[in-house]
C-alpha atoms as a PDB file:
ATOM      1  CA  UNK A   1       0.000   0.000   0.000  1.00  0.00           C
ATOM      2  CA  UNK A   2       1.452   3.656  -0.679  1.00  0.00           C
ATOM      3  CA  UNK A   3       2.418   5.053   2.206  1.00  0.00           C
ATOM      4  CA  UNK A   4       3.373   9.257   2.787  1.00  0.00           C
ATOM      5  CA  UNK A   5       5.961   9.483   0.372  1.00  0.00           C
ATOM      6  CA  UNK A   6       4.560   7.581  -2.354  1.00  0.00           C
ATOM      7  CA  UNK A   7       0.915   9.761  -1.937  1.00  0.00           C
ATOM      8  CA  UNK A   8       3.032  13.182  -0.803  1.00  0.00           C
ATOM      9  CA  UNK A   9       5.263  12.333  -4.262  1.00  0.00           C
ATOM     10  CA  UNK A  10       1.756  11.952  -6.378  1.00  0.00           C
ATOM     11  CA  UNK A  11       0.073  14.888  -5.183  1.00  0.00           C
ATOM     12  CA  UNK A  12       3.167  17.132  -5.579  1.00  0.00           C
ATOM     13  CA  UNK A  13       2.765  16.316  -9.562  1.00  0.00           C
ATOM     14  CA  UNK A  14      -0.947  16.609  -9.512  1.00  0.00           C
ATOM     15  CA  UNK A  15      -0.198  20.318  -8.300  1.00  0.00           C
ATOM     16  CA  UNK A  16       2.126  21.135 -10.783  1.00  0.00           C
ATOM     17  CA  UNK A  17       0.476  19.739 -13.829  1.00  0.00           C
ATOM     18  CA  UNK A  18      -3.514  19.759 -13.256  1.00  0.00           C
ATOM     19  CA  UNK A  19      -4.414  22.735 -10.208  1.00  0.00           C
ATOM     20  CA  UNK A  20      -5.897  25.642 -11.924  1.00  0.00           C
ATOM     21  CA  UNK A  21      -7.275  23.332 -15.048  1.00  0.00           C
ATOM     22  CA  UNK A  22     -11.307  22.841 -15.879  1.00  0.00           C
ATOM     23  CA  UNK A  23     -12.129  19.504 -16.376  1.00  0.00           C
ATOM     24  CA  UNK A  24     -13.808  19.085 -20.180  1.00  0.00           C
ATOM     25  CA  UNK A  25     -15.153  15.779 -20.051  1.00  0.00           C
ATOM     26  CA  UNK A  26     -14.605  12.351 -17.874  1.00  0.00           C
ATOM     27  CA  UNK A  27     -14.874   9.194 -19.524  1.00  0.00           C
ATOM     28  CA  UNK A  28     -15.366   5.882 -17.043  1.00  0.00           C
ATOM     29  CA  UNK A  29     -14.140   3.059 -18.644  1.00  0.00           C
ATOM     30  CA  UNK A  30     -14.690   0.487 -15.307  1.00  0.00           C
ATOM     31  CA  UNK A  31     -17.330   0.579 -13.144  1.00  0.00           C
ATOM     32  CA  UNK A  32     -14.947  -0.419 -10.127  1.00  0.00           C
ATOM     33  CA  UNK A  33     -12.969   2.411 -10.451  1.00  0.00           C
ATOM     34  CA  UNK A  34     -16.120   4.269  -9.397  1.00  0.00           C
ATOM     35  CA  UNK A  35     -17.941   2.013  -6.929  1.00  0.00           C
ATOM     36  CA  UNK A  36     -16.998   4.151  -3.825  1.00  0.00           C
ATOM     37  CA  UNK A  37     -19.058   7.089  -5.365  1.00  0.00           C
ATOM     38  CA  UNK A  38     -22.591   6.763  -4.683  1.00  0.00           C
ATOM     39  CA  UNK A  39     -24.153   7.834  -8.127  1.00  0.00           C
ATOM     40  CA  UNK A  40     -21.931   5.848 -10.160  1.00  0.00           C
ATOM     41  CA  UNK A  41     -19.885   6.468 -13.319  1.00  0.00           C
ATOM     42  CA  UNK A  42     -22.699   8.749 -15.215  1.00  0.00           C
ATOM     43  CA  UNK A  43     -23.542  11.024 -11.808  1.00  0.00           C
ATOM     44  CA  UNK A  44     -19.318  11.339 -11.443  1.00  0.00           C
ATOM     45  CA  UNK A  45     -19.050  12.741 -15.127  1.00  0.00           C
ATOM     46  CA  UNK A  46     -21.584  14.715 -15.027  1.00  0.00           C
ATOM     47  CA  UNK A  47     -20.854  16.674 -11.578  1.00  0.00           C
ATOM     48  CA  UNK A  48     -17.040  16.563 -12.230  1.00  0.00           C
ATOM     49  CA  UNK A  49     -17.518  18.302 -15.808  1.00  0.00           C
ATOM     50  CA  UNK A  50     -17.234  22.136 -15.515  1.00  0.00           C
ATOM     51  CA  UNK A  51     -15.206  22.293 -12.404  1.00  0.00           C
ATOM     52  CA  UNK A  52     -11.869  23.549 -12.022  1.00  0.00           C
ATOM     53  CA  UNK A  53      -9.054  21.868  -9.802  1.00  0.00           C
ATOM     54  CA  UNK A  54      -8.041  24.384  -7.303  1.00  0.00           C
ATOM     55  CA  UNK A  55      -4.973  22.144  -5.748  1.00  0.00           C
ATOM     56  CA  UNK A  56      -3.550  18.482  -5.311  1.00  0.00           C
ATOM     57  CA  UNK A  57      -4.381  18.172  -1.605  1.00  0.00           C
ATOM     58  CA  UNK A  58      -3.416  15.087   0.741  1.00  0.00           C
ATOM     59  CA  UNK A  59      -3.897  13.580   4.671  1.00  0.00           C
ATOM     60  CA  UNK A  60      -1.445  10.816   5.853  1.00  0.00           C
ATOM     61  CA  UNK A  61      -2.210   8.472   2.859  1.00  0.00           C
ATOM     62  CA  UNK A  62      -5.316  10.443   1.325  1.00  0.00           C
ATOM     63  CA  UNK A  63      -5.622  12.830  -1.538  1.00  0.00           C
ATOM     64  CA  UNK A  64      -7.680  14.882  -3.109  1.00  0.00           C
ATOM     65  CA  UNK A  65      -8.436  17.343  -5.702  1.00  0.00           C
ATOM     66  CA  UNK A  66     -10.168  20.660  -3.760  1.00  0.00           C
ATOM     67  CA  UNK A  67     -12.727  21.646  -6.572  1.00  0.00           C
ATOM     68  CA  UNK A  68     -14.411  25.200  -7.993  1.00  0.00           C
ATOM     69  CA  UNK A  69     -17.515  25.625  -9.848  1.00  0.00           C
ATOM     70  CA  UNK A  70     -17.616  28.261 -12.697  1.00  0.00           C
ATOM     71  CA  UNK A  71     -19.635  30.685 -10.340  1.00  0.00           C
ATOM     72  CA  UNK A  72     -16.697  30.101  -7.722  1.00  0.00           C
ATOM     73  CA  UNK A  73     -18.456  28.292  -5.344  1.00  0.00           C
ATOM     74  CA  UNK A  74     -17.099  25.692  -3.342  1.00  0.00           C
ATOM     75  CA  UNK A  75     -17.686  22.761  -0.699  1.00  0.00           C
ATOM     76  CA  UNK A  76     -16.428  19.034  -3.047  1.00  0.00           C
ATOM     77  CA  UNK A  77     -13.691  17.436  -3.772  1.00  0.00           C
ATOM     78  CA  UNK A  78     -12.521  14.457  -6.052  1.00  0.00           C
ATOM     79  CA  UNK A  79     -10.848  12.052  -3.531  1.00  0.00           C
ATOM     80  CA  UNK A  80      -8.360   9.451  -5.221  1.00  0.00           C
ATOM     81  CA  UNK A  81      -7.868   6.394  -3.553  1.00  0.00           C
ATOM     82  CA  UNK A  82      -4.514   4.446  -4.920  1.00  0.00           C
ATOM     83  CA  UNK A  83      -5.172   1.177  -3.266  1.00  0.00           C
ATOM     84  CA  UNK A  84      -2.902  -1.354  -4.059  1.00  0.00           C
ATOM     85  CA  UNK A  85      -2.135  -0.526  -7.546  1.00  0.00           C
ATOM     86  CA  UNK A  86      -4.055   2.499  -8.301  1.00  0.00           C
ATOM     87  CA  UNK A  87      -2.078   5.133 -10.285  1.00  0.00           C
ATOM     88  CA  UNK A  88      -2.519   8.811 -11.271  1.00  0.00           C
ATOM     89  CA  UNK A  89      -0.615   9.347 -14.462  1.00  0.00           C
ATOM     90  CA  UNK A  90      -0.951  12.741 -16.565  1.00  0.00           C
ATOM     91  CA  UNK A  91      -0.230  11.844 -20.300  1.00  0.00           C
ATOM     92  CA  UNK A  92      -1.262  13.858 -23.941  1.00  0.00           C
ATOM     93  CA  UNK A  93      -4.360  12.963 -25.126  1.00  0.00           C
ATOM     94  CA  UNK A  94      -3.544  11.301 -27.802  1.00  0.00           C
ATOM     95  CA  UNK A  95      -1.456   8.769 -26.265  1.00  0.00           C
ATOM     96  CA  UNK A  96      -2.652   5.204 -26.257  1.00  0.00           C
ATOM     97  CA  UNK A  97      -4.509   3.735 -23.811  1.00  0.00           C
ATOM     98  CA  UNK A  98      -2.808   2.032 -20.659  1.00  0.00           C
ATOM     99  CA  UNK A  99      -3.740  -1.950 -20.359  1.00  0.00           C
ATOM    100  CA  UNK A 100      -5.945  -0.984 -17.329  1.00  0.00           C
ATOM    101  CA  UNK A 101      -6.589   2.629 -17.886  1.00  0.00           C
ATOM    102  CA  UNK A 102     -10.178   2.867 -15.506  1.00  0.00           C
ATOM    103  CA  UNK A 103     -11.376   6.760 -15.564  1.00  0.00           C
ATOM    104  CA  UNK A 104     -10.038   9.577 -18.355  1.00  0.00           C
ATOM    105  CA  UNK A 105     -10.255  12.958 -17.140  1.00  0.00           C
ATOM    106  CA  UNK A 106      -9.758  15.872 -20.476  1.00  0.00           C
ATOM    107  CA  UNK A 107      -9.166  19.215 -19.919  1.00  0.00           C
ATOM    108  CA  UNK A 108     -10.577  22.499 -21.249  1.00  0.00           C
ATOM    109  CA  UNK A 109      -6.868  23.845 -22.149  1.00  0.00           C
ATOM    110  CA  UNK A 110      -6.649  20.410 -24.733  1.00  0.00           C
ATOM    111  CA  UNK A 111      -3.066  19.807 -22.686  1.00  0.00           C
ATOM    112  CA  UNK A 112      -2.050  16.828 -21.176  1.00  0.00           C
ATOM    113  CA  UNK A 113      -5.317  14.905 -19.483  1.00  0.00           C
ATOM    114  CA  UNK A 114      -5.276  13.025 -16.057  1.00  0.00           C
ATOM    115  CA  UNK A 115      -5.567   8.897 -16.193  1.00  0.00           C
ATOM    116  CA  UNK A 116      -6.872   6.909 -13.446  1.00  0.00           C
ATOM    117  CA  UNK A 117      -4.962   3.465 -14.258  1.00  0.00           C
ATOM    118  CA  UNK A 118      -5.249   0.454 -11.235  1.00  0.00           C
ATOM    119  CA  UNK A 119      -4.444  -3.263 -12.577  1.00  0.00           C
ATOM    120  CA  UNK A 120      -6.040  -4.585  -9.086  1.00  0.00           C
ATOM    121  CA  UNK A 121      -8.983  -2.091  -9.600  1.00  0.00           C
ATOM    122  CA  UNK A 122      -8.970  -1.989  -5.507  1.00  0.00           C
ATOM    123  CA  UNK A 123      -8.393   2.164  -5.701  1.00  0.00           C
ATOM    124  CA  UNK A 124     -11.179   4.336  -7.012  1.00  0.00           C
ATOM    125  CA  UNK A 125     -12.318   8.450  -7.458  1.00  0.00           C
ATOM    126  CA  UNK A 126     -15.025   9.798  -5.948  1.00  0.00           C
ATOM    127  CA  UNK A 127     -16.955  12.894  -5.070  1.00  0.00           C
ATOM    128  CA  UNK A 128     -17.331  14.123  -1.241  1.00  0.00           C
ATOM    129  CA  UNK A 129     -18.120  16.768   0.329  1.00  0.00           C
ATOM    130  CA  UNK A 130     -15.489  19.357   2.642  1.00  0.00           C
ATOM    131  CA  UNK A 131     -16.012  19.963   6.002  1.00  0.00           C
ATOM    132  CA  UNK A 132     -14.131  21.644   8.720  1.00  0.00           C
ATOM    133  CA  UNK A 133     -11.034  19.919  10.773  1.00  0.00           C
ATOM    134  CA  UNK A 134     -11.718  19.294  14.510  1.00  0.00           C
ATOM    135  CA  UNK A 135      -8.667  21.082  15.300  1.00  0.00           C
ATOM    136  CA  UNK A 136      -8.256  24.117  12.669  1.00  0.00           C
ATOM    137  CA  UNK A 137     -12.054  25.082  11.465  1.00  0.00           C
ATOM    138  CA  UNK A 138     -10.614  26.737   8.536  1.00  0.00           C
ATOM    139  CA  UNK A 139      -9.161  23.988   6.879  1.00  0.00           C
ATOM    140  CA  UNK A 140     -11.513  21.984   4.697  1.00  0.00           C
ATOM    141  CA  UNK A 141     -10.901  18.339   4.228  1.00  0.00           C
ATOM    142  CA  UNK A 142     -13.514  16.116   2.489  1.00  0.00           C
ATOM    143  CA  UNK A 143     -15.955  14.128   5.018  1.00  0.00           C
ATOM    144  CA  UNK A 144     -14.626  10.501   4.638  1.00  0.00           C
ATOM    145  CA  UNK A 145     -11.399  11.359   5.894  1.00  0.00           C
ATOM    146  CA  UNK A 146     -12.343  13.797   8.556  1.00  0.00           C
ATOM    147  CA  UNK A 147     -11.516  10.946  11.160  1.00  0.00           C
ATOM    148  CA  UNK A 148      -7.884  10.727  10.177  1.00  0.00           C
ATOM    149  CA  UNK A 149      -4.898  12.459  12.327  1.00  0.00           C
ATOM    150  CA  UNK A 150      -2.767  14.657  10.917  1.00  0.00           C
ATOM    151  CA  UNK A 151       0.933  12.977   9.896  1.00  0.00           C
ATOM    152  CA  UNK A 152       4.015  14.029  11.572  1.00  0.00           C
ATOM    153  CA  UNK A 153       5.598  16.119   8.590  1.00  0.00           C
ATOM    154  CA  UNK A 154       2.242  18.536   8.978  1.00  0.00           C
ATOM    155  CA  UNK A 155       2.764  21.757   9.852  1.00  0.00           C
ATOM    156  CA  UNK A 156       0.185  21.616  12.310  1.00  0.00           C
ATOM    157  CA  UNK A 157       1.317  18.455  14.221  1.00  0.00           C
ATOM    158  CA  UNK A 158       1.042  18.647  17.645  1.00  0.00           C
ATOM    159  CA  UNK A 159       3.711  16.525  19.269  1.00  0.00           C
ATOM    160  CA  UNK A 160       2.837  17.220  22.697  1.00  0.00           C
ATOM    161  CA  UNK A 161      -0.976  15.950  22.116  1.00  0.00           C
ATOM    162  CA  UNK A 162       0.393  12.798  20.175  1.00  0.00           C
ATOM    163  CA  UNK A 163       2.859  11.802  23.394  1.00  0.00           C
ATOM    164  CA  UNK A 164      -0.300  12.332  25.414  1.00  0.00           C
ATOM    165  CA  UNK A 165      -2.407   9.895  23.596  1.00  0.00           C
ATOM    166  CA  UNK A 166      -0.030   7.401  22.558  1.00  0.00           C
ATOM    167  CA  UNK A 167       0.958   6.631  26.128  1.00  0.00           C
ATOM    168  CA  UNK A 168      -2.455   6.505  27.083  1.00  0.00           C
ATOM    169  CA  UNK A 169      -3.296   3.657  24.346  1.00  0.00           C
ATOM    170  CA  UNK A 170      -1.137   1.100  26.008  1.00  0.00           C
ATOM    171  CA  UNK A 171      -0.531  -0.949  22.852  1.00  0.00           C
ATOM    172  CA  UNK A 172       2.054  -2.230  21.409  1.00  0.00           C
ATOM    173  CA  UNK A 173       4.261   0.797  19.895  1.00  0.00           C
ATOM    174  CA  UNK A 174       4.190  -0.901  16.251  1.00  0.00           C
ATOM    175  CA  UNK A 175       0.023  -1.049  16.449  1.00  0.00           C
ATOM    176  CA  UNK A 176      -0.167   2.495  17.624  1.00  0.00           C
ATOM    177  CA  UNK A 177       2.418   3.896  14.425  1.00  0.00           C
ATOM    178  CA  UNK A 178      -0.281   2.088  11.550  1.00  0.00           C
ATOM    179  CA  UNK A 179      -2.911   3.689  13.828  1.00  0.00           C
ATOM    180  CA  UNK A 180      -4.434   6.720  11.309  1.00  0.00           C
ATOM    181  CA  UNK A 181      -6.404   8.108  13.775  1.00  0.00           C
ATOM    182  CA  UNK A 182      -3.622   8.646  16.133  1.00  0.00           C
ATOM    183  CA  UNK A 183      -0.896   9.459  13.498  1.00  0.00           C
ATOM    184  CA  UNK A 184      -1.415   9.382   9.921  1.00  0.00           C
ATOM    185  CA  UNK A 185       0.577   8.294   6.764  1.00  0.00           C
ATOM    186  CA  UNK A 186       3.078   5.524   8.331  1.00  0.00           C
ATOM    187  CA  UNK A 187       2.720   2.506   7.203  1.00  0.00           C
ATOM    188  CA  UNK A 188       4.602  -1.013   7.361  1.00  0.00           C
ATOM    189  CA  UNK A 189       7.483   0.160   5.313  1.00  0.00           C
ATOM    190  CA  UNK A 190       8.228   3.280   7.473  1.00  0.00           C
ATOM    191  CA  UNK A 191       7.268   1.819  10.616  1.00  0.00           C
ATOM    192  CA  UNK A 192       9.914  -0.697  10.782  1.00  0.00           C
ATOM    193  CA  UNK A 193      12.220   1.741   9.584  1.00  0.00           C
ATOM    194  CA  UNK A 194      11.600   4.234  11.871  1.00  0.00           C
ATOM    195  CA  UNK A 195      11.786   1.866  15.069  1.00  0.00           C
ATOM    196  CA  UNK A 196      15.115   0.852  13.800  1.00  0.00           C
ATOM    197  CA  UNK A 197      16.376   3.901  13.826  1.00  0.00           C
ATOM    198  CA  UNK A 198      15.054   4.873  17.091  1.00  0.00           C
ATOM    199  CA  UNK A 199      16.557   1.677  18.433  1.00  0.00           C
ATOM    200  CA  UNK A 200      12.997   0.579  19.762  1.00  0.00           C
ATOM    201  CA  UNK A 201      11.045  -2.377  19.631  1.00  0.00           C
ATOM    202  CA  UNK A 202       8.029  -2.647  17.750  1.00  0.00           C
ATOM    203  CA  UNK A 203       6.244  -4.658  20.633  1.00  0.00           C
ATOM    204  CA  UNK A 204       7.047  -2.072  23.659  1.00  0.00           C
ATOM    205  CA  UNK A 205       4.232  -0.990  25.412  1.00  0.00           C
ATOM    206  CA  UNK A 206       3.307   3.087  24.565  1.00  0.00           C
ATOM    207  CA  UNK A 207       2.446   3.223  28.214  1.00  0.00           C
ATOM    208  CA  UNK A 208       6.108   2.466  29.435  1.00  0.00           C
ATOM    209  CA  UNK A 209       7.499   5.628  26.998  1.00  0.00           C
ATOM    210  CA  UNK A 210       9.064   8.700  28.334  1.00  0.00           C
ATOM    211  CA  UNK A 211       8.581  11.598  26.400  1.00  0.00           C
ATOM    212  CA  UNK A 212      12.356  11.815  25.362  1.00  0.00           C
ATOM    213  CA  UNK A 213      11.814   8.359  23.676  1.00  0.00           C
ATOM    214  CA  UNK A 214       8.695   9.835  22.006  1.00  0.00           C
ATOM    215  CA  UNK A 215      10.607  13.060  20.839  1.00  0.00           C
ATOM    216  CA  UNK A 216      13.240  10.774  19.466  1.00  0.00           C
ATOM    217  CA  UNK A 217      10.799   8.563  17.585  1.00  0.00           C
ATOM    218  CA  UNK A 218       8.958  11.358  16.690  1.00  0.00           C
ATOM    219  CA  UNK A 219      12.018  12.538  14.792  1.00  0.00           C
ATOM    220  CA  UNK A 220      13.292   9.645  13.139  1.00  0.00           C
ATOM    221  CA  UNK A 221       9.344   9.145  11.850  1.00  0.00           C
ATOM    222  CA  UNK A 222      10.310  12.606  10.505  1.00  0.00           C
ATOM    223  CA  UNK A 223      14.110  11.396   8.922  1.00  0.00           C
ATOM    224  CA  UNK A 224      12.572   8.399   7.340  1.00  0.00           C
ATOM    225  CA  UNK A 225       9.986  10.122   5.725  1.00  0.00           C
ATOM    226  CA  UNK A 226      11.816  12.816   4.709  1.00  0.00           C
ATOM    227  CA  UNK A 227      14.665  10.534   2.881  1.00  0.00           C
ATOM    228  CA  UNK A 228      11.467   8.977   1.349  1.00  0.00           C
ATOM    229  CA  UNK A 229      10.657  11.868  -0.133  1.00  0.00           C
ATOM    230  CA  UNK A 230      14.160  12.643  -1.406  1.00  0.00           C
ATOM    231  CA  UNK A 231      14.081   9.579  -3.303  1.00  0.00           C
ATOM    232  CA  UNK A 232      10.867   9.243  -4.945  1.00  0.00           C
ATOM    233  CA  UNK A 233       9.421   6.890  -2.423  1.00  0.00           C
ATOM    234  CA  UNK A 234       9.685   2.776  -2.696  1.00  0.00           C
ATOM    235  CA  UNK A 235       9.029   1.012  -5.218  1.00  0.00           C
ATOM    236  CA  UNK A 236       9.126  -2.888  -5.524  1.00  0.00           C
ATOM    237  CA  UNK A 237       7.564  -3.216  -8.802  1.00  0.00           C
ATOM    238  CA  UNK A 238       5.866  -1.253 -11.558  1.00  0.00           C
ATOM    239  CA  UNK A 239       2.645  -0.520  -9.756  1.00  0.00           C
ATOM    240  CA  UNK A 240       3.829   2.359  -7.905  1.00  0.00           C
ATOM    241  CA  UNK A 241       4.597   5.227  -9.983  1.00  0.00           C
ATOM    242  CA  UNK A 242       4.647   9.097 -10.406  1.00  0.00           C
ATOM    243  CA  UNK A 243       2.620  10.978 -12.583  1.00  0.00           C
ATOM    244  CA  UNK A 244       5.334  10.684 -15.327  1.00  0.00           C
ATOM    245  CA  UNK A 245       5.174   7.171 -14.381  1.00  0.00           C
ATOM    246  CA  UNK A 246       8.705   7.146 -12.458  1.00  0.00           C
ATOM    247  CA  UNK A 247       9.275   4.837  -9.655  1.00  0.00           C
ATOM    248  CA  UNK A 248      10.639   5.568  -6.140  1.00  0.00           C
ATOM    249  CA  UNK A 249      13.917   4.561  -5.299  1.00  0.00           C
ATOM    250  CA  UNK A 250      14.219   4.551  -1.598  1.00  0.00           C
ATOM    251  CA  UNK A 251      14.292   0.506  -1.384  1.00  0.00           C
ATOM    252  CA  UNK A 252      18.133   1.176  -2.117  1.00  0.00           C
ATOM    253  CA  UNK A 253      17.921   2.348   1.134  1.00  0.00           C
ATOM    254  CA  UNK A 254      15.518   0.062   3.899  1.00  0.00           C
ATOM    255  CA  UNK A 255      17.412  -0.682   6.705  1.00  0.00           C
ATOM    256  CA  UNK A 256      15.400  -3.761   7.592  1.00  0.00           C
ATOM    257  CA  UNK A 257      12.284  -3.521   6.087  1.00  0.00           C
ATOM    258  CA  UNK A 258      12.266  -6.741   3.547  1.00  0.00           C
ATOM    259  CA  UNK A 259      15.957  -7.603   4.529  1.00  0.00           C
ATOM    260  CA  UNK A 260      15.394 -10.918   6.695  1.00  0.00           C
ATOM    261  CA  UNK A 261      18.700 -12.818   7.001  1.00  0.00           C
ATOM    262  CA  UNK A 262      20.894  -9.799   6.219  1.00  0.00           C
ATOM    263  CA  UNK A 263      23.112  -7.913   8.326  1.00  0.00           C
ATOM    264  CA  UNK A 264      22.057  -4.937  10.073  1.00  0.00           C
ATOM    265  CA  UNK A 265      23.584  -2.124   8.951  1.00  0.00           C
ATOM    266  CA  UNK A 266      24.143  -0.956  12.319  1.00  0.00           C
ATOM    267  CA  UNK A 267      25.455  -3.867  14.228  1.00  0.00           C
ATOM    268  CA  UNK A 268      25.605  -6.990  11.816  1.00  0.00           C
ATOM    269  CA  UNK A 269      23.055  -9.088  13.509  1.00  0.00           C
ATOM    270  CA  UNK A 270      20.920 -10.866  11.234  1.00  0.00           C
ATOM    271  CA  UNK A 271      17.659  -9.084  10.653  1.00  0.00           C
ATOM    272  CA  UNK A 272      14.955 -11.114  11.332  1.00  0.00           C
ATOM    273  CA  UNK A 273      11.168 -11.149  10.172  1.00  0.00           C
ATOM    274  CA  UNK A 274       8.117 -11.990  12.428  1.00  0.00           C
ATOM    275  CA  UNK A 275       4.149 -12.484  11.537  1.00  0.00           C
ATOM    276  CA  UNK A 276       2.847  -9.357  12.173  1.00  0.00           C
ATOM    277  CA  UNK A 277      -1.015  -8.545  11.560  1.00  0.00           C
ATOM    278  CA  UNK A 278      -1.351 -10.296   8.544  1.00  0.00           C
ATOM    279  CA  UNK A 279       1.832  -9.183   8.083  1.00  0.00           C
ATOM    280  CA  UNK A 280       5.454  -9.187   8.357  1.00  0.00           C
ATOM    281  CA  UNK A 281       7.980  -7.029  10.302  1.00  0.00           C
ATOM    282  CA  UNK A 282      11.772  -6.725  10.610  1.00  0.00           C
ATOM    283  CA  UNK A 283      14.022  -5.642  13.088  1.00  0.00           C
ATOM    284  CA  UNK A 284      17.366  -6.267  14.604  1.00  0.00           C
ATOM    285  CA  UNK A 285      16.993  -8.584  17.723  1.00  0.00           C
ATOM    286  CA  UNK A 286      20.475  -6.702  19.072  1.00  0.00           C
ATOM    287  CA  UNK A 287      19.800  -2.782  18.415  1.00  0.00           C
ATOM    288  CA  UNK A 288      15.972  -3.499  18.937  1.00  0.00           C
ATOM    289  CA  UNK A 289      15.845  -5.609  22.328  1.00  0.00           C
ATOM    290  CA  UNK A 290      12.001  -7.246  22.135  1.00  0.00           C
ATOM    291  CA  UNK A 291      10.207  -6.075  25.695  1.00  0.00           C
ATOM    292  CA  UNK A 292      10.624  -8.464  28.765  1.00  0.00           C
ATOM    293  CA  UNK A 293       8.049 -10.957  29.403  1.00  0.00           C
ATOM    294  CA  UNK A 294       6.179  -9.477  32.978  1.00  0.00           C
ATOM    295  CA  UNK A 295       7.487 -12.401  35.521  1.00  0.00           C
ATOM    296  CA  UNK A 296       4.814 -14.662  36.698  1.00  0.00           C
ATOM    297  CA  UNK A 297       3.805 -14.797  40.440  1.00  0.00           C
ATOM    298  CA  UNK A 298       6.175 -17.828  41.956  1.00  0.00           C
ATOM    299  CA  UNK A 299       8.154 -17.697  39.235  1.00  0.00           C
ATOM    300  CA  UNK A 300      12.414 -18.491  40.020  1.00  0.00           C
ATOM    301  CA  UNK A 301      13.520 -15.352  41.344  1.00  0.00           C
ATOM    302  CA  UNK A 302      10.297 -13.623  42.282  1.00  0.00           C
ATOM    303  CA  UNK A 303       8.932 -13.511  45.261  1.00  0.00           C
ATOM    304  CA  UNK A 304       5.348 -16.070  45.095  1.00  0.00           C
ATOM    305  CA  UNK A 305       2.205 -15.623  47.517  1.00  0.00           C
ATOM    306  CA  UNK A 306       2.923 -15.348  50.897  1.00  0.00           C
ATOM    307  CA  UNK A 307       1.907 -18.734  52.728  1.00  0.00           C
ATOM    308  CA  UNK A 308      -1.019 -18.130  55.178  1.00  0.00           C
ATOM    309  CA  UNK A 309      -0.341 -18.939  58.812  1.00  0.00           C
ATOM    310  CA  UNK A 310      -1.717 -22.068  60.091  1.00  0.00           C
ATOM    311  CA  UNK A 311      -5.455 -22.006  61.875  1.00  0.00           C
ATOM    312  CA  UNK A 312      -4.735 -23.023  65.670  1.00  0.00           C
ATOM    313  CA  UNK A 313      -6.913 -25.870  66.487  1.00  0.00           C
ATOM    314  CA  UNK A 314     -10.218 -24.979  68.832  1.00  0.00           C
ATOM    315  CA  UNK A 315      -9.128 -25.679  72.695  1.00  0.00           C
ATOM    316  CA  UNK A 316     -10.630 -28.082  74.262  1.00  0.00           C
ATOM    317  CA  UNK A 317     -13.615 -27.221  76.625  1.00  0.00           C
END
């Protein structure tokens, strides 16, 4: 799944090549692609026809296209989810058709239009609506992913309110990082590398953090994402790309993530994989020692219940 860099990366070409343009027409060429919009492919063409892109917005993982009507009013947005596969490509018009090319979006200038291409056709576009953020009500941010926290490379982060909460989840500090509504746009990839980094174990309890281990997390969330972003993002095959269809390149660079059996580049222990929701994740056993087990009651070298004195027997009358 594309995490912050790979979505960050997207929208930054969707705001240099289609903000300011008026959509034309919109062809839907899959009804998947569409599904998540309740009026289906015809309602979607019809509405998104007219309007002009303002700016290539995004959330954590989310994006979206703030839109304008030609009297200037506001209040929707076309939200692109990438899904697995899901790709935003700009390309001229008369280019052919991609293999799994789902929604065609032509613009009023007749310059390069925007593709909606997804080979696992689990992304999709829709329309929403914008509503205010809980924290800020002058930010708009369409209704579906009101919910979701802001990420840690948002100007408005609080860092303070995200040590508060995170302690208070007492989870397991892995489960808390893929947590959107507690910090948005880390995912698998990131999360492994940013524990590494911070030299922390991905099953420590949030309760047992002090806030200088959250400030350092906090910051090598921050590094991680921002090398991300240097590189394009990570690609392991063709299905993540730019909107000039580039891929990321920052899997030159994982530390452990995907690098089970290979030496750390830290220490030289092995890096080993465990099952992880579904999942998998990576870590050095030696930079990253795993949490100790809490010691059972009578357990060698703990103290066990303390034995009850013994009932005097009833005197005799």
């Amino acid at each position: 799944m594309p995490e912050l860099p790979e979505v960050e990366t997207v929208r930054d070409g969707l705001q240099r090549w289609v903000a300011g343009r008026t959509v034309a027409a919109v062809e839907v060429r899959h009804p998947r692609a569409v599904r998540r919009h309740p009026g289906g492919g015809a309602d979607l063409a019809a509405r998104l026809t007219g309007l002009t892109v303002e700016a290539a917005a995004r959330r954590g993982k989310y994006l979206w296209l703030p839109l304008a009507g030609p009297d200037g009013s506001r209040g929707e947005a076309l939200i692109g989810h990438l899904g697995m596969s899901g790709q935003l490509l700009v390309r001229p018009a008369d280019e052919p058709a991609e293999k799994h090319l789902h929604v065609r979006i032509a613009f009023t200038d007749g310059g390069p239009e925007l593709r909606f291409v997804d080979q696992r056709t689990f992304g999709g576009l829709l329309l929403d609506h914008l509503v205010p953020t809980a924290d800020r009500p002058d930010e708009l941010v369409p209704a579906q992913i009101a919910h979701i926290a802001r990420d840690p490379i948002d100007v408005h982060f609080d860092d303070l309110l995200f040590a508060t909460r995170l302690r208070r989840r007492d989870t397991e500090l892995k489960r808390a990082l893929l947590d959107q509504t507690l910090i948005s746009g880390v995912g698998n990839i990131y999360a492994d590398e940013s524990l590494w980094r911070a030299r922390l174990h991905g099953q420590r309890r949030t309760a047992s953090l002090t806030r200088p281990a959250i400030d350092g997390l906090l910051a090598e969330v921050r590094g991680v994402l921002a090398d991300a972003l240097r590189a394009g993002g990570t690609s392991f095959d063709a299905l993540y790309v730019n909107v000039n269809g580039e891929s990321g390149y920052f899997d030159r660079s994982l530390a452990v993530y995907g690098q089970e059996g290979r030496p750390c580049p830290r220490c030289g222990t092995p890096v080993r994989r465990v099952a992880f929701m579904n999942r998998s994740s990576f870590f050095c056993p030696t930079c990253q020692r795993p949490p100790r087990a809490p010691r059972l009651s009578g357990a060698k070298g703990s103290p066990g219940p303390r034995p009850q004195a013994a009932r005097r027997a009833p005197s005799e009358p």
